[in-house]
PDB file of N, CA and C in Angstrom:
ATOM      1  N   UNK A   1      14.573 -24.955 -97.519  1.00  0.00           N
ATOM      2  CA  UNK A   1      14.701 -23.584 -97.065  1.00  0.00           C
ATOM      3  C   UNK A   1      13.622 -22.744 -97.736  1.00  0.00           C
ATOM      4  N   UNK A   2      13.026 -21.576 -97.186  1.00  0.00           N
ATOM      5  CA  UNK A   2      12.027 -21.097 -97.298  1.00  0.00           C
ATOM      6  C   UNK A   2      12.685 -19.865 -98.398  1.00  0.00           C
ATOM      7  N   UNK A   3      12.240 -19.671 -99.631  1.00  0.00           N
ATOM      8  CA  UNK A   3      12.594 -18.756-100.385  1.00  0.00           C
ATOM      9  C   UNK A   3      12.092 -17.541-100.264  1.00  0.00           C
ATOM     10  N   UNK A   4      12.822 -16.560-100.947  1.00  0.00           N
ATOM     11  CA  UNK A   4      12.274 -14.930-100.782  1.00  0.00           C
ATOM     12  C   UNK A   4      12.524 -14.173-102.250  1.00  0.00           C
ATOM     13  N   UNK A   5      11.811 -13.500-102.012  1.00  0.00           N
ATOM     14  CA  UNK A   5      11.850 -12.253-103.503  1.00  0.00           C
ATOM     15  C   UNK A   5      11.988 -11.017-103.261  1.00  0.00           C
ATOM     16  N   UNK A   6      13.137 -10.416-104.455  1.00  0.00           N
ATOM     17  CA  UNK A   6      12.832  -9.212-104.145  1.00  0.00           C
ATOM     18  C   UNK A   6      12.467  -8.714-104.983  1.00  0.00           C
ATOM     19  N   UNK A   7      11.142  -7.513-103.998  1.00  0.00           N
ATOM     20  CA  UNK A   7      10.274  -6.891-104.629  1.00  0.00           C
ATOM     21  C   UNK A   7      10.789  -5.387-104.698  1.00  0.00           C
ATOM     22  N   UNK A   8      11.381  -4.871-105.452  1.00  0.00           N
ATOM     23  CA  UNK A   8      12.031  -3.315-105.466  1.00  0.00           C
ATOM     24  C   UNK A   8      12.615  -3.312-104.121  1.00  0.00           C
ATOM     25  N   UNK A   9      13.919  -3.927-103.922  1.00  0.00           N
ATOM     26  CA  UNK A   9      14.547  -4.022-102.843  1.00  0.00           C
ATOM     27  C   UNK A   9      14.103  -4.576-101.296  1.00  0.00           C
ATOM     28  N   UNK A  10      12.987  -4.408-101.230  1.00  0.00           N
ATOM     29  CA  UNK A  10      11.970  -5.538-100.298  1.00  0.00           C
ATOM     30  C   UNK A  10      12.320  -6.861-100.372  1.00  0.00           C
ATOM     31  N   UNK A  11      12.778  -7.464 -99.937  1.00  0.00           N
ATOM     32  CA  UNK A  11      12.501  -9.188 -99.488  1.00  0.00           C
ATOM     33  C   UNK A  11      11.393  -9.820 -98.748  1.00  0.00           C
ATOM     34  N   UNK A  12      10.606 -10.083 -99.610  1.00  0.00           N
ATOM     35  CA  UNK A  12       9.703 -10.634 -98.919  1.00  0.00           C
ATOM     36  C   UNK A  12       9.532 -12.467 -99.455  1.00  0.00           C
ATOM     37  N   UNK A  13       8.335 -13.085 -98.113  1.00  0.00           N
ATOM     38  CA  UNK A  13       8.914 -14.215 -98.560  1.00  0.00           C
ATOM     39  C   UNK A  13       7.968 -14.432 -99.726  1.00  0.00           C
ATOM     40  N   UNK A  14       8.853 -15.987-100.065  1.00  0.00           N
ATOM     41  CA  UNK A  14       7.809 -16.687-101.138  1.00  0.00           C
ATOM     42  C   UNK A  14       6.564 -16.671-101.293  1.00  0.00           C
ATOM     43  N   UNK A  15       6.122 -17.319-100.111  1.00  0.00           N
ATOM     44  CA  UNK A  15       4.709 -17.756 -99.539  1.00  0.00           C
ATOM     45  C   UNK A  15       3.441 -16.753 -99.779  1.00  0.00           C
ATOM     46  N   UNK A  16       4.023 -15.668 -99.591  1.00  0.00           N
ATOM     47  CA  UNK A  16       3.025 -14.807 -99.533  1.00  0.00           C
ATOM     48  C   UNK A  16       3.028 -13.815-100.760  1.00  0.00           C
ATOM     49  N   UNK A  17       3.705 -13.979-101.855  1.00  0.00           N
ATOM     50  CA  UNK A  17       3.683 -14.087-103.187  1.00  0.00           C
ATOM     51  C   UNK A  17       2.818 -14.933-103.783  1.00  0.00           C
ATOM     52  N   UNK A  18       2.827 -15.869-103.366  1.00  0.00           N
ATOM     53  CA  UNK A  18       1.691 -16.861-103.508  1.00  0.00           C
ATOM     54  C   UNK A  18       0.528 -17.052-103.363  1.00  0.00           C
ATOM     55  N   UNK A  19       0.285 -16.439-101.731  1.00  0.00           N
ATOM     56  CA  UNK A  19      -0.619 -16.373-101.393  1.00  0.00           C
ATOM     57  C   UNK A  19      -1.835 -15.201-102.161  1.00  0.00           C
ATOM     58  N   UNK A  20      -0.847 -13.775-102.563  1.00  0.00           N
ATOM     59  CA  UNK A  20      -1.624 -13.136-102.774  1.00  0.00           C
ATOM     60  C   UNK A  20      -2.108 -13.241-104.544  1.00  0.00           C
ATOM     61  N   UNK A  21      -1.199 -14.416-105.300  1.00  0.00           N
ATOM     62  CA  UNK A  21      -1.735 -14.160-106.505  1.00  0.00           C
ATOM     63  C   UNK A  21      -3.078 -15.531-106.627  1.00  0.00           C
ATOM     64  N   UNK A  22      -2.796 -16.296-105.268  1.00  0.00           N
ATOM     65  CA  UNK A  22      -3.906 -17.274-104.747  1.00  0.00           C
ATOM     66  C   UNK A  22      -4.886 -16.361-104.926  1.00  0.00           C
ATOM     67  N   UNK A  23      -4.905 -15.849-104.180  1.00  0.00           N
ATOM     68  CA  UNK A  23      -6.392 -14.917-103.720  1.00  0.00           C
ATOM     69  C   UNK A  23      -6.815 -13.852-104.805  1.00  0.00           C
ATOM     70  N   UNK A  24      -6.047 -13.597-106.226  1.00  0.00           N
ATOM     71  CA  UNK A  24      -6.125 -13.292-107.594  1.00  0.00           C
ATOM     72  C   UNK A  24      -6.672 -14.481-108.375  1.00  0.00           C
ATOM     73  N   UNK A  25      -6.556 -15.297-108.432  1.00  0.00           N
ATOM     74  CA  UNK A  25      -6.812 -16.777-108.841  1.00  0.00           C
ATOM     75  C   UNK A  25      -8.272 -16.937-108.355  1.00  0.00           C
ATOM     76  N   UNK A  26      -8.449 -16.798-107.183  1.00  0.00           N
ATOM     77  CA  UNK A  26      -9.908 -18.097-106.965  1.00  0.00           C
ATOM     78  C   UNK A  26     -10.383 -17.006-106.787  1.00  0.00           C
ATOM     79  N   UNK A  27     -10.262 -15.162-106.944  1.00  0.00           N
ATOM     80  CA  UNK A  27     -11.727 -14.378-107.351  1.00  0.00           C
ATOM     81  C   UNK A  27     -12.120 -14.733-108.376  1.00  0.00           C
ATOM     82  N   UNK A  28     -11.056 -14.634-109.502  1.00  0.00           N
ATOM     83  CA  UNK A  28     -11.425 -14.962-110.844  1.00  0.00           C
ATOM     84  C   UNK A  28     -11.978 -16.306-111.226  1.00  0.00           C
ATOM     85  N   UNK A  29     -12.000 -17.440-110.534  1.00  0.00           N
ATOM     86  CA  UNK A  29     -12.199 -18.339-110.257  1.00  0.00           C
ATOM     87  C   UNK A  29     -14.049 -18.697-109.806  1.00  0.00           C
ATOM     88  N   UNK A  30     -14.130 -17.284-108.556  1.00  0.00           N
ATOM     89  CA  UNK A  30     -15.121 -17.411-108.167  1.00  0.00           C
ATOM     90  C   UNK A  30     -15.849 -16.854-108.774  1.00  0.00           C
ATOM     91  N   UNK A  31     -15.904 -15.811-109.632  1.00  0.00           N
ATOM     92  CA  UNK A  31     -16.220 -14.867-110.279  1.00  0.00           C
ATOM     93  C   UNK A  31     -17.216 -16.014-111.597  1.00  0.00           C
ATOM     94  N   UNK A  32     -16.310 -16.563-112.031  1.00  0.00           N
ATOM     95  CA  UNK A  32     -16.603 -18.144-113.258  1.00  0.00           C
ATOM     96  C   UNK A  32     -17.547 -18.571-112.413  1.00  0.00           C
ATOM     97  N   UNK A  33     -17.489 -19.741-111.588  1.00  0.00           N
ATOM     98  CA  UNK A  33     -18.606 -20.024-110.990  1.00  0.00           C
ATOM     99  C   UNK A  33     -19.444 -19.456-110.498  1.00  0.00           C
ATOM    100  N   UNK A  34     -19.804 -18.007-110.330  1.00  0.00           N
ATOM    101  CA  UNK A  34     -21.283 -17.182-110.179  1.00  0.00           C
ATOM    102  C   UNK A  34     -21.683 -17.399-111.673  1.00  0.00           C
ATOM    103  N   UNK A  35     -20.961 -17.590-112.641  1.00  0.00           N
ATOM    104  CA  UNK A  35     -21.469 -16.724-113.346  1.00  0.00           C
ATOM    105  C   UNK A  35     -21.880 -18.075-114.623  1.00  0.00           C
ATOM    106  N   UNK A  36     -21.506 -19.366-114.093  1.00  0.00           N
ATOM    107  CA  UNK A  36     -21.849 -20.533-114.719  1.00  0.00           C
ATOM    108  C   UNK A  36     -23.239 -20.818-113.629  1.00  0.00           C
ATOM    109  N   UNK A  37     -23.149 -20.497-112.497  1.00  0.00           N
ATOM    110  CA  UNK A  37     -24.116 -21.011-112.018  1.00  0.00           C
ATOM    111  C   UNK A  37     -23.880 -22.409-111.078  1.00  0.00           C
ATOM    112  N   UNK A  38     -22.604 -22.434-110.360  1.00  0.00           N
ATOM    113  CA  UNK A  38     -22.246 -23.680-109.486  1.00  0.00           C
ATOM    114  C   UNK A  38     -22.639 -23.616-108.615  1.00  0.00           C
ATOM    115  N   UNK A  39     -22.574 -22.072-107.725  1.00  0.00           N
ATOM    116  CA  UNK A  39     -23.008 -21.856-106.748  1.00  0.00           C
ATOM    117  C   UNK A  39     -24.499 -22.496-106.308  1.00  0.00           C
ATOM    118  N   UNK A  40     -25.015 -22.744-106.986  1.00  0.00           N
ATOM    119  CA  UNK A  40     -26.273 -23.042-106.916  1.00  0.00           C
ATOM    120  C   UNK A  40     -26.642 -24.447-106.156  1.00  0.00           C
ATOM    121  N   UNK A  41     -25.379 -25.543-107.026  1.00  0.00           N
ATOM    122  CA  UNK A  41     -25.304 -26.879-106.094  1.00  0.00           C
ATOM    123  C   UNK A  41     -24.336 -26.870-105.240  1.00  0.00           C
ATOM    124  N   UNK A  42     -23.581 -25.461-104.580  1.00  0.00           N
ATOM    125  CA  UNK A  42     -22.876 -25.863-103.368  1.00  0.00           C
ATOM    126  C   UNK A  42     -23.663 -25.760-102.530  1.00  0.00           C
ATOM    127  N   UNK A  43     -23.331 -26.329-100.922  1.00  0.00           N
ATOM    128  CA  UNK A  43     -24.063 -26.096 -99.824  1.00  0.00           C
ATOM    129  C   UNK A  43     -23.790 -25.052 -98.832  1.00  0.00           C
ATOM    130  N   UNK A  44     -22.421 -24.888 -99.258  1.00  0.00           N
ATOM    131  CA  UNK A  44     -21.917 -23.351 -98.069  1.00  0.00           C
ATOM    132  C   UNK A  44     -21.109 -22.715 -98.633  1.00  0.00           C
ATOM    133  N   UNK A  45     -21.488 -21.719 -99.468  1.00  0.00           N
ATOM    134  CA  UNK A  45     -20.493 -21.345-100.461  1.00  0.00           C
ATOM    135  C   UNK A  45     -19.130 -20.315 -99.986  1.00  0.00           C
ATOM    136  N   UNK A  46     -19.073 -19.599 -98.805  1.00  0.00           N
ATOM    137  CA  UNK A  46     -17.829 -19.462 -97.584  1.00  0.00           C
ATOM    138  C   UNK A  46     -17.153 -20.328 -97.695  1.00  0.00           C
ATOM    139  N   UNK A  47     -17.316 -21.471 -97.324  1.00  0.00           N
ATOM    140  CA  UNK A  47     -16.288 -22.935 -97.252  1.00  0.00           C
ATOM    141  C   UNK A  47     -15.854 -23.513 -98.663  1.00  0.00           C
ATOM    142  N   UNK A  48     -16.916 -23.360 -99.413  1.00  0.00           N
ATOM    143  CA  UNK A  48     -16.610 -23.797-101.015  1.00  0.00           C
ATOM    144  C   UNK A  48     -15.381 -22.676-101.417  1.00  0.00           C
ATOM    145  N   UNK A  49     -15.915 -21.655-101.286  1.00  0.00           N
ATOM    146  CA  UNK A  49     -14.412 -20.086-101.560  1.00  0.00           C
ATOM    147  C   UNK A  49     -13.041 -20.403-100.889  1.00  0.00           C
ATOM    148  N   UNK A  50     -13.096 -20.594 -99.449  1.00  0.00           N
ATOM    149  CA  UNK A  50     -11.872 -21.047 -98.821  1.00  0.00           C
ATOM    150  C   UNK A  50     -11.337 -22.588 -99.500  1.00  0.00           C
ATOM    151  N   UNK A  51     -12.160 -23.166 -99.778  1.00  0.00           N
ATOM    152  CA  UNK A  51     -11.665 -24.296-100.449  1.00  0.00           C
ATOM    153  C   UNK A  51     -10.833 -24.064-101.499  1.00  0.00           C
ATOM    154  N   UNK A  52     -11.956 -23.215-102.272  1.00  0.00           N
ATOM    155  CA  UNK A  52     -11.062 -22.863-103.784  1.00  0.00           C
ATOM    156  C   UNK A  52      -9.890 -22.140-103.531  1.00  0.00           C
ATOM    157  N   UNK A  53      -9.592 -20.985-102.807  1.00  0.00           N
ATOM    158  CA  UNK A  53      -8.300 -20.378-102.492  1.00  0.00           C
ATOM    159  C   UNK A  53      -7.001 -21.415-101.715  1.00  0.00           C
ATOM    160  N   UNK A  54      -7.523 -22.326-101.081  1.00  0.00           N
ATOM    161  CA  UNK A  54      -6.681 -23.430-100.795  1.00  0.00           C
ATOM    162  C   UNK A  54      -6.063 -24.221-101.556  1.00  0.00           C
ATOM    163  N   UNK A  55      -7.108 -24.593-102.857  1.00  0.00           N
ATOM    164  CA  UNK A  55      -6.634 -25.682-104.010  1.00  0.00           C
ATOM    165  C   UNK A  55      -5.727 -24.618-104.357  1.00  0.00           C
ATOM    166  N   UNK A  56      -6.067 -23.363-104.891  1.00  0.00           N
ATOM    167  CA  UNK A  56      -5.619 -22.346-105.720  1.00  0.00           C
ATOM    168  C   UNK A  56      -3.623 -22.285-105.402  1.00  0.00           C
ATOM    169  N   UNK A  57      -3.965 -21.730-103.710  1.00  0.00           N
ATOM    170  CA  UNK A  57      -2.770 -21.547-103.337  1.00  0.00           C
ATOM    171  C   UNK A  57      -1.454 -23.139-102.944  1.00  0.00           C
ATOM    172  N   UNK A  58      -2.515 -23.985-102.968  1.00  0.00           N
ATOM    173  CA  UNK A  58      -1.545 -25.818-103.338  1.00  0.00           C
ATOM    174  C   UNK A  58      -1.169 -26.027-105.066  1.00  0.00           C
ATOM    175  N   UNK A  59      -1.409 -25.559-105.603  1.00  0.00           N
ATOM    176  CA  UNK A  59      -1.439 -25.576-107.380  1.00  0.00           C
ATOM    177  C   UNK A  59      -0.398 -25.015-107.653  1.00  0.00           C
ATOM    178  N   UNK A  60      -0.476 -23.322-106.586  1.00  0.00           N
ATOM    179  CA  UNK A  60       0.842 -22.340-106.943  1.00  0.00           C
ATOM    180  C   UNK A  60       2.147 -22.865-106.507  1.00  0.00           C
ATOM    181  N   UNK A  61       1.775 -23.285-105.410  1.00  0.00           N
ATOM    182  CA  UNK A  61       3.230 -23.518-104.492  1.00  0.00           C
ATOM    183  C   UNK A  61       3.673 -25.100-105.273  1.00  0.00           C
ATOM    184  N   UNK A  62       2.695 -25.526-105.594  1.00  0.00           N
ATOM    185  CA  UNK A  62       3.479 -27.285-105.870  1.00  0.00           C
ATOM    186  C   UNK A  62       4.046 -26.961-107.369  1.00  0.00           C
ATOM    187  N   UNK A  63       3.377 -26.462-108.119  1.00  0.00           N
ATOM    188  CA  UNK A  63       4.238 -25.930-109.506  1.00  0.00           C
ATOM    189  C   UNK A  63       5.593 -25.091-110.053  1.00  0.00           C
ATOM    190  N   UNK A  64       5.314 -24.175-108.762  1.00  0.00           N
ATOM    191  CA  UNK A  64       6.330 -22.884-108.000  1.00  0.00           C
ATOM    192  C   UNK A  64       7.530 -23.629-107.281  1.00  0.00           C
ATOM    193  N   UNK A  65       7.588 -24.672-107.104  1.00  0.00           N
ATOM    194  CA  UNK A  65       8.463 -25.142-106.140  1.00  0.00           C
ATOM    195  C   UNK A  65       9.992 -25.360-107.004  1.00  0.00           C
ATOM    196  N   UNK A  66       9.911 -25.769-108.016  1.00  0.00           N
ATOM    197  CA  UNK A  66      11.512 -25.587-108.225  1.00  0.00           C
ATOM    198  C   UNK A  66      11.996 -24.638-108.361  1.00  0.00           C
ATOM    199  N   UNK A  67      11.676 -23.198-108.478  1.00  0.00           N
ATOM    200  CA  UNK A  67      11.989 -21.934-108.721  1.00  0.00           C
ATOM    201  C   UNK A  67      12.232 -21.690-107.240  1.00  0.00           C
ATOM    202  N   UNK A  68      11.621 -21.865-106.265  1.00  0.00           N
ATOM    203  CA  UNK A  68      12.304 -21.325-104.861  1.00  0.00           C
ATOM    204  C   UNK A  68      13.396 -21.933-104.520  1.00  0.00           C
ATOM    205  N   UNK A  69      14.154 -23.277-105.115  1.00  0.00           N
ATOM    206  CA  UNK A  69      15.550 -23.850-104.305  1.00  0.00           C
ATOM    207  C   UNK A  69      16.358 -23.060-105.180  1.00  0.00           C
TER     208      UNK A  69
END
């Protein structure tokens, strides 16, 4: 079953709790790699970003998961 939170009486779902501290995660994330200099050996760094917000937001939810049953 799909879990929910409440946010100051808001229910909203899980997922997108997730999603948005995803997309907190792989700026800061991306932010590191400008600033190490990775970017440099990716080849499409759009797709490399969506990548990283993907790992980001599979990391949250697979760790996160016993707290939603």
């Amino acid at each position: 079953m799909i879990g929910q939170a409440s946010f100051y009486g808001l229910y909203l779902p899980w997922l997108m709790l997730l999603a948005g501290a995803a997309l907190l995660g792989s700026w800061v994330l991306r932010r590191l790699f400008a600033a190490v200099g990775v970017y440099r050996w990716v080849w499409h760094p759009a797709l490399f970003d969506i990548g990283v917000y993907v790992l980001v937001l599979y990391a949250l939810a697979f760790f996160t998961a016993p707290a939603i049953s």
